[in-house]
C-alpha atoms as a PDB file:
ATOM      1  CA  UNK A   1       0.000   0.000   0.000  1.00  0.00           C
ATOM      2  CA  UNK A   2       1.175   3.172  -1.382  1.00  0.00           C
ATOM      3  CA  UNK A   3       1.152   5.976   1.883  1.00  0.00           C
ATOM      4  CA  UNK A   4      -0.316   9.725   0.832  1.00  0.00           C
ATOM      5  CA  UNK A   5       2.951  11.935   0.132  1.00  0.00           C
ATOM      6  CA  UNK A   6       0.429  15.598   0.899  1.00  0.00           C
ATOM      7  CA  UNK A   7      -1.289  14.044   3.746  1.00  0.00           C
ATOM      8  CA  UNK A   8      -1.798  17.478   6.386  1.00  0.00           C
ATOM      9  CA  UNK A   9      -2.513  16.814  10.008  1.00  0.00           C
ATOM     10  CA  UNK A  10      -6.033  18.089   9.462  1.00  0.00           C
ATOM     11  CA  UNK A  11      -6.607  15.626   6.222  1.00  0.00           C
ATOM     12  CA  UNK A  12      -5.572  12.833   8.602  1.00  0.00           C
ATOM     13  CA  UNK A  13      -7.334  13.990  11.528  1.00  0.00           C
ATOM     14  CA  UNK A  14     -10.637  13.544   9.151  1.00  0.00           C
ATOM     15  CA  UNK A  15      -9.861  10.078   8.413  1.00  0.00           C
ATOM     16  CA  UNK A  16      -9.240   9.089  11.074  1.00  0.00           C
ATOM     17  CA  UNK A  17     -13.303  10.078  12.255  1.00  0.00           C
ATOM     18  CA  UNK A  18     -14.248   7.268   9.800  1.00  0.00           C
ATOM     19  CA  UNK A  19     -12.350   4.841  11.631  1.00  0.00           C
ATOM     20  CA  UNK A  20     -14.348   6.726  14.746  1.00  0.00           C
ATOM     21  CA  UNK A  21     -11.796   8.516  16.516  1.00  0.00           C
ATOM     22  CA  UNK A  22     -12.688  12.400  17.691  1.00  0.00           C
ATOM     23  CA  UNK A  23     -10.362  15.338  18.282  1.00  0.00           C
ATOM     24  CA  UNK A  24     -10.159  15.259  22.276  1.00  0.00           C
ATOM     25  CA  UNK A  25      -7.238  18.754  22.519  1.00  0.00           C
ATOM     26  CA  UNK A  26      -4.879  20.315  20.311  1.00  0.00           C
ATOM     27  CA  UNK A  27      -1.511  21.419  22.351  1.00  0.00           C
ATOM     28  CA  UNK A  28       1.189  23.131  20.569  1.00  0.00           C
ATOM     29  CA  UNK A  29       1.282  21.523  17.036  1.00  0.00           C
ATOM     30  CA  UNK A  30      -0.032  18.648  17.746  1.00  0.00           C
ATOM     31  CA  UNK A  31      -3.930  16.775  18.089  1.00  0.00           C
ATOM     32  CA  UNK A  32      -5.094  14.100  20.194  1.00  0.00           C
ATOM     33  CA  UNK A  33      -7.495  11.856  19.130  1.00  0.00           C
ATOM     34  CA  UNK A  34      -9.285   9.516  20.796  1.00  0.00           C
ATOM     35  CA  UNK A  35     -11.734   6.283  19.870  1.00  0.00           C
ATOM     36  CA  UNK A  36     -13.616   4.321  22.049  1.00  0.00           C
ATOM     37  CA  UNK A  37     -13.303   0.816  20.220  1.00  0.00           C
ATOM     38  CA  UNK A  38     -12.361  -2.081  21.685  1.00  0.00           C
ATOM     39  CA  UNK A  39     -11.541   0.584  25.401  1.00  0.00           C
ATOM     40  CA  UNK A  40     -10.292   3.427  24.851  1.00  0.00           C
ATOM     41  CA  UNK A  41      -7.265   4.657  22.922  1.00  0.00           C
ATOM     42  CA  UNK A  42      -5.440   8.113  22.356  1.00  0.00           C
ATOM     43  CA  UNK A  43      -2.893   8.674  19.236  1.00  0.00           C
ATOM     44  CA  UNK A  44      -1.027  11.989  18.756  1.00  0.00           C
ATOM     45  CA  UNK A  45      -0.520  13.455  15.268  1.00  0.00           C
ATOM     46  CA  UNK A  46       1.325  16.398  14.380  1.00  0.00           C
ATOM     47  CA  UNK A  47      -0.797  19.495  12.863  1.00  0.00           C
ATOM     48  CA  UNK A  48       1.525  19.983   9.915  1.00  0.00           C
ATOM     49  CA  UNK A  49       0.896  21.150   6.614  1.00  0.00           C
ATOM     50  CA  UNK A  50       2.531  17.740   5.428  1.00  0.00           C
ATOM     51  CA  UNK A  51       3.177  14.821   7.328  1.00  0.00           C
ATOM     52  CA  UNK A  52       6.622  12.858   7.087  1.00  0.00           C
ATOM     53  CA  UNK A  53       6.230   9.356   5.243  1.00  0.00           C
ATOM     54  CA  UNK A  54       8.289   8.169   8.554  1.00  0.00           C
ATOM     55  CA  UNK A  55       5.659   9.689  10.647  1.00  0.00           C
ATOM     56  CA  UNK A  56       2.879   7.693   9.076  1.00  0.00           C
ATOM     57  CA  UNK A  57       3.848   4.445   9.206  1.00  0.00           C
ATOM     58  CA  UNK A  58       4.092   3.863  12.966  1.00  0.00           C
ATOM     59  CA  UNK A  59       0.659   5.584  13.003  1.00  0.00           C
ATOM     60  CA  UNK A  60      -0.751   3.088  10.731  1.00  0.00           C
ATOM     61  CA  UNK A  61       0.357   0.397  13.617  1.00  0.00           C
ATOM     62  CA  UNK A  62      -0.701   2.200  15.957  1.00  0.00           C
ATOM     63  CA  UNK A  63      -3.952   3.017  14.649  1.00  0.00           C
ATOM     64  CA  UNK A  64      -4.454  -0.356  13.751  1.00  0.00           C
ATOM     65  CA  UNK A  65      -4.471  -1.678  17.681  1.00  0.00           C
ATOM     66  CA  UNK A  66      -7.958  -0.892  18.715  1.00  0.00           C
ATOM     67  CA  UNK A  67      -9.588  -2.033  15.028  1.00  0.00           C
ATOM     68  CA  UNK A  68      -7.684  -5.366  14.437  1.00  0.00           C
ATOM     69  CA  UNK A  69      -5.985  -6.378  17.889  1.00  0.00           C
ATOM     70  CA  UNK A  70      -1.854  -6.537  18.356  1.00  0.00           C
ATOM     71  CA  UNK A  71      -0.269  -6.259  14.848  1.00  0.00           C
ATOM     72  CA  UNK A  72       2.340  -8.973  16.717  1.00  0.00           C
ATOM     73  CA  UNK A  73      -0.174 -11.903  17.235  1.00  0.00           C
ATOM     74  CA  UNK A  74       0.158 -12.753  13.881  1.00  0.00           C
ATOM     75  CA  UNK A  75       3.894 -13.336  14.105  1.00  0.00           C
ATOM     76  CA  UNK A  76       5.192 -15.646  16.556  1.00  0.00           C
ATOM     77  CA  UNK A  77       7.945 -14.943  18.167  1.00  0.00           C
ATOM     78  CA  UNK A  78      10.930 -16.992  16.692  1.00  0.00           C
ATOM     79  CA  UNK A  79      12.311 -19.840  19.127  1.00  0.00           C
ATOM     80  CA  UNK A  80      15.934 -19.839  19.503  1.00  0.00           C
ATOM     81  CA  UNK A  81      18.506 -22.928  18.225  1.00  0.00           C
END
C-alpha cells in the first residue's frame, strides 16, 4: 500500500473520524485523538501542513491496535537454536 505523500494533520485527523476517533485537545502543534473501540485509545498526530512518510507508518500500527488487535499476534515470536 502506497502511503499519501500531501497528507496534512487536518486531512488525517478527518480520516481518522471514519475509523471513529474524535479530536479530544490540540496542544502546541499537535492533536489528540481519541476512539472508544475495543476501550479506549489516544494517538497523537502532528498538525503539519505535510506529514513525514516516517511519521505515518508507525501511526498506521498504531492506529491499527484498537480495530484489528496486536499487529504482533500474527507473528510468533521466533524460538531460539
Amino acid at each position: 500500500m502506497r502511503l499519501p505523500r500531501d497528507l496534512s494533520g487536518r486531512g488525517l485527523a478527518k480520516t481518522l473520524a471514519k475509523l471513529d476517533y474524535e479530536s479530544t485537545r490540540q496542544t502546541s502543534s499537535h492533536i489528540r485523538l481519541t476512539t472508544q473501540r475495543n476501550g479506549e485509545h489516544h494517538v497523537t498526530i502532528p498538525d503539519h501542513d505535510v506529514i513525514r512518510v516516517g511519521t505515518l507508518v508507525p501511526l498506521e500500527t498504531i492506529v491499527r491496535l484498537p480495530h484489528h488487535g496486536s499487529p504482533f499476534k500474527r507473528f510468533p515470536r521466533p524460538t531460539r537454536c
